[in-house]
C-alpha atoms as a PDB file:
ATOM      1  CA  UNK A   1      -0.633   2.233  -3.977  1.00  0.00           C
ATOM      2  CA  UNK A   2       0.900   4.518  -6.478  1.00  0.00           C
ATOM      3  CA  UNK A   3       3.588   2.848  -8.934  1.00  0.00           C
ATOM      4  CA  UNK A   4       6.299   4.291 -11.660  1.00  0.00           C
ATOM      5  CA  UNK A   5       6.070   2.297 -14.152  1.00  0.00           C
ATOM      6  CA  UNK A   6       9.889   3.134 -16.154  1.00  0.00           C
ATOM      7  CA  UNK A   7      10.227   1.213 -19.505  1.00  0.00           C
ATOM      8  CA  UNK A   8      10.667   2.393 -23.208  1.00  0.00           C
ATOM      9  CA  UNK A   9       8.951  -0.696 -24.813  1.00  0.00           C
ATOM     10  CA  UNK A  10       5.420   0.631 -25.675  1.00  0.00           C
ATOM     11  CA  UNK A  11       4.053  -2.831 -25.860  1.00  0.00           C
ATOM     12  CA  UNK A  12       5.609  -4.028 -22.465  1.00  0.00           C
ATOM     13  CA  UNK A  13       4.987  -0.369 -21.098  1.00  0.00           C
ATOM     14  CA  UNK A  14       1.127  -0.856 -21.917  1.00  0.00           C
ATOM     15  CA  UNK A  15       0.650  -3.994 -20.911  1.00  0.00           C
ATOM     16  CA  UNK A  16       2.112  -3.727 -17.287  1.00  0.00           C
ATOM     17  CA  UNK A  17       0.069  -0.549 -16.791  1.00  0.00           C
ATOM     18  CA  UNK A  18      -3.237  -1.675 -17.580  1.00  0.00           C
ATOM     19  CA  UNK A  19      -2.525  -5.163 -15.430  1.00  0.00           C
ATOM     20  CA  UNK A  20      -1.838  -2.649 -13.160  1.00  0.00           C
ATOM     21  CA  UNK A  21      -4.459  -0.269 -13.265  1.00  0.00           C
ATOM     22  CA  UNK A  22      -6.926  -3.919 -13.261  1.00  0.00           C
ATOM     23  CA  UNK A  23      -5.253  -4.127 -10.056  1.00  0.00           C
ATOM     24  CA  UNK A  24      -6.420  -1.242  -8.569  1.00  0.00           C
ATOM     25  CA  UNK A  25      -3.143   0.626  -8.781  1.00  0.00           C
ATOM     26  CA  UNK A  26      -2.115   4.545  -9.171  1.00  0.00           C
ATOM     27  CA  UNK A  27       0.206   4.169 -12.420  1.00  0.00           C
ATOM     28  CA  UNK A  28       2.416   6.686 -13.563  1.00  0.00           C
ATOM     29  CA  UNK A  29       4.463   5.674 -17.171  1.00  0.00           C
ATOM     30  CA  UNK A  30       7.553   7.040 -18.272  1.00  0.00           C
ATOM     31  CA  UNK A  31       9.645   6.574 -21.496  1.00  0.00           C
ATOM     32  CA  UNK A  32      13.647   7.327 -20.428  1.00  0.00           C
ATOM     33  CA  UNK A  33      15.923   7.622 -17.920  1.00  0.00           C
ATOM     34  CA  UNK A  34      15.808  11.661 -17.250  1.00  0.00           C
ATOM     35  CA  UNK A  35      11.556  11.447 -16.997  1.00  0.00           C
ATOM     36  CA  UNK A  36      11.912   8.820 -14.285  1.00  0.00           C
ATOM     37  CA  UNK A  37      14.037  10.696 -12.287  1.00  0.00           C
ATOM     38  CA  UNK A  38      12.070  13.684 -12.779  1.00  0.00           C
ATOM     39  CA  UNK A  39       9.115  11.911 -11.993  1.00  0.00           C
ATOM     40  CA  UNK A  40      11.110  10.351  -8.308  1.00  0.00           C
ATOM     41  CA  UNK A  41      12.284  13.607  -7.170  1.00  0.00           C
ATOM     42  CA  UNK A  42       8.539  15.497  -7.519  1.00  0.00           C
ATOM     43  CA  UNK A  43       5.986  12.454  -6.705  1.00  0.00           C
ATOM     44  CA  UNK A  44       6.427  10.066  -3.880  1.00  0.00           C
ATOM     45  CA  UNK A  45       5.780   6.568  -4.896  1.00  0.00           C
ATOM     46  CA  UNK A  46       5.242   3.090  -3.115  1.00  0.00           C
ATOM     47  CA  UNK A  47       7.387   1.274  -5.609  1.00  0.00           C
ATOM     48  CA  UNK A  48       9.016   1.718  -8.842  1.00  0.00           C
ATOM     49  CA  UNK A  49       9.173  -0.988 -12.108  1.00  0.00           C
ATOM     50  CA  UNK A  50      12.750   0.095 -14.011  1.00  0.00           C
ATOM     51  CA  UNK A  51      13.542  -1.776 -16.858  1.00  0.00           C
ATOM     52  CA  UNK A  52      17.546  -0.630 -17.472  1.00  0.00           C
ATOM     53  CA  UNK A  53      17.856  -0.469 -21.260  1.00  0.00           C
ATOM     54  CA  UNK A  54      16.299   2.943 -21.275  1.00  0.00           C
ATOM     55  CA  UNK A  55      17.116   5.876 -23.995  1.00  0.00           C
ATOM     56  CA  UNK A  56      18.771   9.266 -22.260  1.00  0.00           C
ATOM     57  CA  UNK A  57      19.916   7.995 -19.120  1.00  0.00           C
ATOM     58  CA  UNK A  58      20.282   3.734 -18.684  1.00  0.00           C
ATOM     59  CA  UNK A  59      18.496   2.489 -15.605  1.00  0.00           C
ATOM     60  CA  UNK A  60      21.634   1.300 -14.151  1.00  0.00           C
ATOM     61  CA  UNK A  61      22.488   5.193 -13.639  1.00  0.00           C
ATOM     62  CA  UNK A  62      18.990   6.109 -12.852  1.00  0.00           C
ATOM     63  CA  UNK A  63      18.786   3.510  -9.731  1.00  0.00           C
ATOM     64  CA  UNK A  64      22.362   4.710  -8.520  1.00  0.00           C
ATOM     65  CA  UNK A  65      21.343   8.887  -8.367  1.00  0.00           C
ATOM     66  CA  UNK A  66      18.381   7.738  -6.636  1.00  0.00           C
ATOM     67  CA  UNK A  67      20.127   5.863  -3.954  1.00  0.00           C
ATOM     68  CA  UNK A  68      22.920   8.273  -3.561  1.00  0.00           C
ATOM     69  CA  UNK A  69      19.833  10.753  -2.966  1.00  0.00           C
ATOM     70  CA  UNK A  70      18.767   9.524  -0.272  1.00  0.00           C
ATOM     71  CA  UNK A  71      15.358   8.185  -1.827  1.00  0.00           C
ATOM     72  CA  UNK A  72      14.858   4.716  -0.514  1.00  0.00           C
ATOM     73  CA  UNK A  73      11.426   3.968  -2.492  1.00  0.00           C
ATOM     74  CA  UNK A  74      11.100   0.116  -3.504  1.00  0.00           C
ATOM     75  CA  UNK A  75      12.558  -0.646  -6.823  1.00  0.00           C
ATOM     76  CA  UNK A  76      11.903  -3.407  -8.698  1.00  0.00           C
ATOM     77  CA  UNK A  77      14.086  -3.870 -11.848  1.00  0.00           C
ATOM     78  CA  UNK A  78      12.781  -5.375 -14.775  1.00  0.00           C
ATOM     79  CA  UNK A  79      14.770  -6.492 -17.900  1.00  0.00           C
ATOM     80  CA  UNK A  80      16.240  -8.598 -20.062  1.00  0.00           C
ATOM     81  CA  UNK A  81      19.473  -8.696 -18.742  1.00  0.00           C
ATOM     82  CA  UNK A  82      20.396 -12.112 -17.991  1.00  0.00           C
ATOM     83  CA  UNK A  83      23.541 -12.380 -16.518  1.00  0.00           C
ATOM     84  CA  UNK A  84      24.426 -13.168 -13.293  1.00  0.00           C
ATOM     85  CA  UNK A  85      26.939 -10.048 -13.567  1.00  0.00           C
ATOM     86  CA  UNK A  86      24.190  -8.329 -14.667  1.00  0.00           C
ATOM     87  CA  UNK A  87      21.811  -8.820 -11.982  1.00  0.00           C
ATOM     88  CA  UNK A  88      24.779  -8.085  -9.278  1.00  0.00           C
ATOM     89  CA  UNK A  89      25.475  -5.203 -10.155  1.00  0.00           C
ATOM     90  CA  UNK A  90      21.551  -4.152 -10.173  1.00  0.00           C
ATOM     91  CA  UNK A  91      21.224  -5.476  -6.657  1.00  0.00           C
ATOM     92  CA  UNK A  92      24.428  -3.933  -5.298  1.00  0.00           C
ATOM     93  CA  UNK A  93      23.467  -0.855  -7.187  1.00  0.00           C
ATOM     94  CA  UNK A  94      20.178  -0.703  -4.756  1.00  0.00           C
ATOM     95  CA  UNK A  95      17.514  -2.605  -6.364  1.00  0.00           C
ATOM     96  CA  UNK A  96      15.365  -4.245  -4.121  1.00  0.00           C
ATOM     97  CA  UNK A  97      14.403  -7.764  -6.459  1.00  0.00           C
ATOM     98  CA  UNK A  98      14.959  -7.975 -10.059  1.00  0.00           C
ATOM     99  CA  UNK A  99      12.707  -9.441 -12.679  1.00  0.00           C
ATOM    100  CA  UNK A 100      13.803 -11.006 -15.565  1.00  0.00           C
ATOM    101  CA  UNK A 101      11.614 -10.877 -19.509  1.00  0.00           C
ATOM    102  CA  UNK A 102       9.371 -12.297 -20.118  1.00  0.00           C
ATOM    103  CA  UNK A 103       7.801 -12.791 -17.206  1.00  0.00           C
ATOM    104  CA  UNK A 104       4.140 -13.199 -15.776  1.00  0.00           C
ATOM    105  CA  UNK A 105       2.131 -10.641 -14.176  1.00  0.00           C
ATOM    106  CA  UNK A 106       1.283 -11.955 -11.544  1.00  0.00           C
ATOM    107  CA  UNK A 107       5.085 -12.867  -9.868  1.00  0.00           C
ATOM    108  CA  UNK A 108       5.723  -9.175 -10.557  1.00  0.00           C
ATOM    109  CA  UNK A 109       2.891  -7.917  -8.449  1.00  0.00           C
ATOM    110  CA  UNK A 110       3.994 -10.501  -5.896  1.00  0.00           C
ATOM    111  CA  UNK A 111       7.157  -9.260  -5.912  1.00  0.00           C
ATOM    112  CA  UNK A 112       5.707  -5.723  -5.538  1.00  0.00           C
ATOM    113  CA  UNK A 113       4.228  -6.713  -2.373  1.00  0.00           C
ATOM    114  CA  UNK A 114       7.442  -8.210  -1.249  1.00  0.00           C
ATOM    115  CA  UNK A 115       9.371  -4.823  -1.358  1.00  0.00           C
ATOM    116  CA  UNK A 116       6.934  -2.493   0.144  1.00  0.00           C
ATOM    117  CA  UNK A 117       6.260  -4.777   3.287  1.00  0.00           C
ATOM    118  CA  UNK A 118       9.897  -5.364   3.811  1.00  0.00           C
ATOM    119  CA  UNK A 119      10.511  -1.563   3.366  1.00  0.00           C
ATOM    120  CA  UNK A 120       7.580  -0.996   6.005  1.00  0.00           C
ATOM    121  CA  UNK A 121       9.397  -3.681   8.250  1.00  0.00           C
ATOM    122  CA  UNK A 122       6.860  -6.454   7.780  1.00  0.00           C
ATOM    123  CA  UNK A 123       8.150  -9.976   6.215  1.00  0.00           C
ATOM    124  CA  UNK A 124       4.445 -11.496   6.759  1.00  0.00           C
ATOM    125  CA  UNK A 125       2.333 -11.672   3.982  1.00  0.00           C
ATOM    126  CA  UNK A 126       0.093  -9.439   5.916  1.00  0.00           C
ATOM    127  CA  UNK A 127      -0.136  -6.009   6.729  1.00  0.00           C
ATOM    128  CA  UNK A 128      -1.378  -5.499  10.666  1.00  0.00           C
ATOM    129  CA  UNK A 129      -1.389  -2.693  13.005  1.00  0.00           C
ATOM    130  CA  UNK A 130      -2.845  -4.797  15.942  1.00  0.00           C
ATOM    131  CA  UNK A 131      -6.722  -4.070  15.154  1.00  0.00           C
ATOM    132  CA  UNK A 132      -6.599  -4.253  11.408  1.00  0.00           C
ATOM    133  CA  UNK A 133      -4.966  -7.488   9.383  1.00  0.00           C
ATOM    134  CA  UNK A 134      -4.994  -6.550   5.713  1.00  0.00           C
ATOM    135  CA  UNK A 135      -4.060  -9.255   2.805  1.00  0.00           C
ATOM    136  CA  UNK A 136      -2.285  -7.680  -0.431  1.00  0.00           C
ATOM    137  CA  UNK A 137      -3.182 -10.735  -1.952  1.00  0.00           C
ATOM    138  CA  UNK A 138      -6.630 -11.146  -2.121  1.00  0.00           C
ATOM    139  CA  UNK A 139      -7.749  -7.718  -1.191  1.00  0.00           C
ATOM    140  CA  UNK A 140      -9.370  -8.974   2.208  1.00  0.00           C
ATOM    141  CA  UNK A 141      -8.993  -7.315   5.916  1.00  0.00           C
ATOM    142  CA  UNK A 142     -10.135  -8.981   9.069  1.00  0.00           C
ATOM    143  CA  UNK A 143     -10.989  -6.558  11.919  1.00  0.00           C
ATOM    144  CA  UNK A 144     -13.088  -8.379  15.284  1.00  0.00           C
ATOM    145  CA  UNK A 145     -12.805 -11.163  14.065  1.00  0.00           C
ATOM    146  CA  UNK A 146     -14.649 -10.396  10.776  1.00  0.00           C
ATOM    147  CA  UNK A 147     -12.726 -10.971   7.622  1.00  0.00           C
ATOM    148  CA  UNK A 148     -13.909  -8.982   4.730  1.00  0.00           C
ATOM    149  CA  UNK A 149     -13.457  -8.206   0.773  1.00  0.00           C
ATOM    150  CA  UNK A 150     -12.896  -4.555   0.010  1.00  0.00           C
ATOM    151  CA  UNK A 151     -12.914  -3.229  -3.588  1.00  0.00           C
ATOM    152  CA  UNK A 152     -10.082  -2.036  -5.160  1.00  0.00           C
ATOM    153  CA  UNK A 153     -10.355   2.202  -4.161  1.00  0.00           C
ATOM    154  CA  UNK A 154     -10.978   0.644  -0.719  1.00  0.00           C
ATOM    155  CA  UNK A 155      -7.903  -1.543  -0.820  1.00  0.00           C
ATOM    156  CA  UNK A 156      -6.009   1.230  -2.335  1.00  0.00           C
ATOM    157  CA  UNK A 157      -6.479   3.678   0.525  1.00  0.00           C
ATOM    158  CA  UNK A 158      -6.742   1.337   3.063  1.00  0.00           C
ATOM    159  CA  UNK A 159      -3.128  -0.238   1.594  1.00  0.00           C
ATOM    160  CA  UNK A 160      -1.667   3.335   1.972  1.00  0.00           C
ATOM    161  CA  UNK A 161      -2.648   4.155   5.692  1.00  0.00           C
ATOM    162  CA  UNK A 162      -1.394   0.320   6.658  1.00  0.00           C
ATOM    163  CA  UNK A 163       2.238   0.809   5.074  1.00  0.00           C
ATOM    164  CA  UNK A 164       2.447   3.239   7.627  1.00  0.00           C
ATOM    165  CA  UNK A 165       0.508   3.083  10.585  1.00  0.00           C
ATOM    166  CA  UNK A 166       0.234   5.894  13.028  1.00  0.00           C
ATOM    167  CA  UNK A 167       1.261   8.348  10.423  1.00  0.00           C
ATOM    168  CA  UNK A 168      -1.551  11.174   9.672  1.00  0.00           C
ATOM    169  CA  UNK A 169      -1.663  11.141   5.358  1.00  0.00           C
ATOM    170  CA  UNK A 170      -3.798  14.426   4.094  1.00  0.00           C
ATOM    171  CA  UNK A 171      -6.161  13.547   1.145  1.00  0.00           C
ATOM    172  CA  UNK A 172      -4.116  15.044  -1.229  1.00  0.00           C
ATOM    173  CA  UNK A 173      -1.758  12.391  -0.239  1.00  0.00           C
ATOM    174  CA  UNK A 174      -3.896   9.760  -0.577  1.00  0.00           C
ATOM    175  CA  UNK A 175      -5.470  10.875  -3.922  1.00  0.00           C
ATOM    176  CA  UNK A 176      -1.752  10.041  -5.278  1.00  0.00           C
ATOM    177  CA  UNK A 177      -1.979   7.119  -3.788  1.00  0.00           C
ATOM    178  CA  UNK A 178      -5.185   5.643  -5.760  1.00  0.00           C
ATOM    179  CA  UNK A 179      -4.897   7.823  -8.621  1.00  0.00           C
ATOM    180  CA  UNK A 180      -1.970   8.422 -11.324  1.00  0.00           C
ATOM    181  CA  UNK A 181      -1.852  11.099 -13.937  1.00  0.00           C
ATOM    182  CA  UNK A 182      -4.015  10.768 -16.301  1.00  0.00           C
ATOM    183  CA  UNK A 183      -7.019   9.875 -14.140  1.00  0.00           C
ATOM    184  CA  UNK A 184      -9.606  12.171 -12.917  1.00  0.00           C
ATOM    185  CA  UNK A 185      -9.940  12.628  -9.154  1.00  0.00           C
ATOM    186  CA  UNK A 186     -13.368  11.689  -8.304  1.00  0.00           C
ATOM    187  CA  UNK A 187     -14.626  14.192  -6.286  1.00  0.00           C
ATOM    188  CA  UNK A 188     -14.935  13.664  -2.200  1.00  0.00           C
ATOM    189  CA  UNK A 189     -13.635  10.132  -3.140  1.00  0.00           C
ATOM    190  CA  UNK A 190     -11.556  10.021  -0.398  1.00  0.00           C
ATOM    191  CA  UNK A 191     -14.168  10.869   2.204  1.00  0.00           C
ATOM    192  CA  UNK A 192     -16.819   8.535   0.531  1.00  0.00           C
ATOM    193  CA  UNK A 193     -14.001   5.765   0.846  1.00  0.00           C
ATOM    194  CA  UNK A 194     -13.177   6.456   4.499  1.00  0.00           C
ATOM    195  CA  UNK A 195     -16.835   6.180   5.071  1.00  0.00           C
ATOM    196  CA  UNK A 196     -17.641   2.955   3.478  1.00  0.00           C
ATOM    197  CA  UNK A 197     -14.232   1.566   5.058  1.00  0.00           C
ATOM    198  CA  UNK A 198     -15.585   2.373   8.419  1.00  0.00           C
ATOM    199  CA  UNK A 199     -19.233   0.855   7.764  1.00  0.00           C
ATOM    200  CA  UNK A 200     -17.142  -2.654   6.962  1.00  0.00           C
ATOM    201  CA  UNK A 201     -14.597  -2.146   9.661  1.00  0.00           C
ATOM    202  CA  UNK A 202     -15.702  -0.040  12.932  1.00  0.00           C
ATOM    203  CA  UNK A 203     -15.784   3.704  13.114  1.00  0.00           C
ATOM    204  CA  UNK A 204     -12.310   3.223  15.032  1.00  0.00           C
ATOM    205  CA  UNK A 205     -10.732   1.965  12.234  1.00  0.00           C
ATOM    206  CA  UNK A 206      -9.721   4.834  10.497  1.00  0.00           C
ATOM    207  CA  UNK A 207      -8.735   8.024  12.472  1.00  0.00           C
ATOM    208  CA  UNK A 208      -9.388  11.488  11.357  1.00  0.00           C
ATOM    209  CA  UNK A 209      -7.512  14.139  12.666  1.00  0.00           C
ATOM    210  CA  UNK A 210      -9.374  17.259  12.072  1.00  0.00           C
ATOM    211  CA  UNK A 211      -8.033  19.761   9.553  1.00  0.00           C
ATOM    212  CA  UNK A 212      -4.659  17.327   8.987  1.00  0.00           C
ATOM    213  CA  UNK A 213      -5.905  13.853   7.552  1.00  0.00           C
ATOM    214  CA  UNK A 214      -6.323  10.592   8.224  1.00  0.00           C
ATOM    215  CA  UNK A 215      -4.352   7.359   9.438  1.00  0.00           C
ATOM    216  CA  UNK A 216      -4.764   3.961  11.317  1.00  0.00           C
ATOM    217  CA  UNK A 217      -3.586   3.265  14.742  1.00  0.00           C
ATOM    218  CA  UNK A 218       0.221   1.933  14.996  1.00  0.00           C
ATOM    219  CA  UNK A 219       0.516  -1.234  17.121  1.00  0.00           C
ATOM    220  CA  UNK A 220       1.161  -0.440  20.324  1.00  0.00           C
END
């Protein structure tokens, strides 16, 4: 899953990206208001962290042109704005949840999973398309029956065909999904992951559709 990480603090900034990254997540970082939108309108993203307190444009502004866009990516906000006012007017303003600082790791990424299954259309916990059942929890999908632990590139890509099911995602696409911008792209990673996935799962598992990509089934 590929995240936009948007807050000024360095020390805050560094910390959530490399819980993130330990999470087996695509991170992308950026400093002010203008970069993030920049960074919305030319990468497509699973979810967005915006703290609002942010030099050149406040985040306040930033989450409002990004609704009135169009762009309905899940957007947590994170900040130390306290007031109930406050948080209204983030909600109204399109955020999807709202975090308040200092706050623990591991609610955020909870949260995180929260707004991308609701924007999928899923309230469970898990992800399922019918033949897979995939836990953003714990990392572990069951498929016949079998429930197994898949490592954290596996999750990744596995995470991004699952938020949307019967939808064909080219490798390029799915690079961005398990990698951000300062990481090298592994050569044939993708394919190598597709084929491990389908030694765990069943060679039906993952669908290839010649020259176009790759995706899972949609519940039928």
């Amino acid at each position: 899953m590929r995240v936009l990480v948007v807050e000024d603090d360095v020390m805050i900034g560094d910390a959530i990206e490399g819980a993130l990254r330990d999470a087996n997540y695509g991170v992308d970082w950026v400093r002010d208001g203008k970069m993030a939108l920049a960074s919305i309108e030319t990468q497509v993203y699973d979810v967005v962290l915006l703290d609002l307190g942010l030099p050149r444009k406040d985040g306040l502004e930033v989450l409002r042109v990004v609704r009135e866009s169009g762009n309905l990516v899940p957007l947590v906000v994170i900040t130390a704005r306290d007031s109930v006012e406050d948080r209204i007017r983030g909600l109204d303003s399109g955020a999807d949840d709202y975090v308040l600082k200092p706050f623990e790791m591991s609610e955020v990424l909870a949260r995180m999973r929260a707004v991308v299954r609701r924007r999928g259309g899923q309230a469970a916990p898990l992800m399922s398309n019918g033949m897979l059942s995939l836990d953003p929890a714990t990392h572990e999908v069951t498929a016949n029956g079998q429930t197994t632990r898949l490592s954290g590139r596996e999750f990744s890509l596995l995470q991004a065909l699952m938020i949307r099911p019967g939808a064909i995602l080219a490798r390029a696409e799915l690079e961005d999904r398990i990698y951000g911008w300062n990481e090298e792209v592994e050569s044939n990673a993708v394919e190598f992951l597709i084929y491990s996935l389908r030694k765990k799962l069943g060679s039906d598992a993952i669908k290839n559709v010649r020259g176009v990509g790759w995706m899972v089934q949609k519940e039928s």
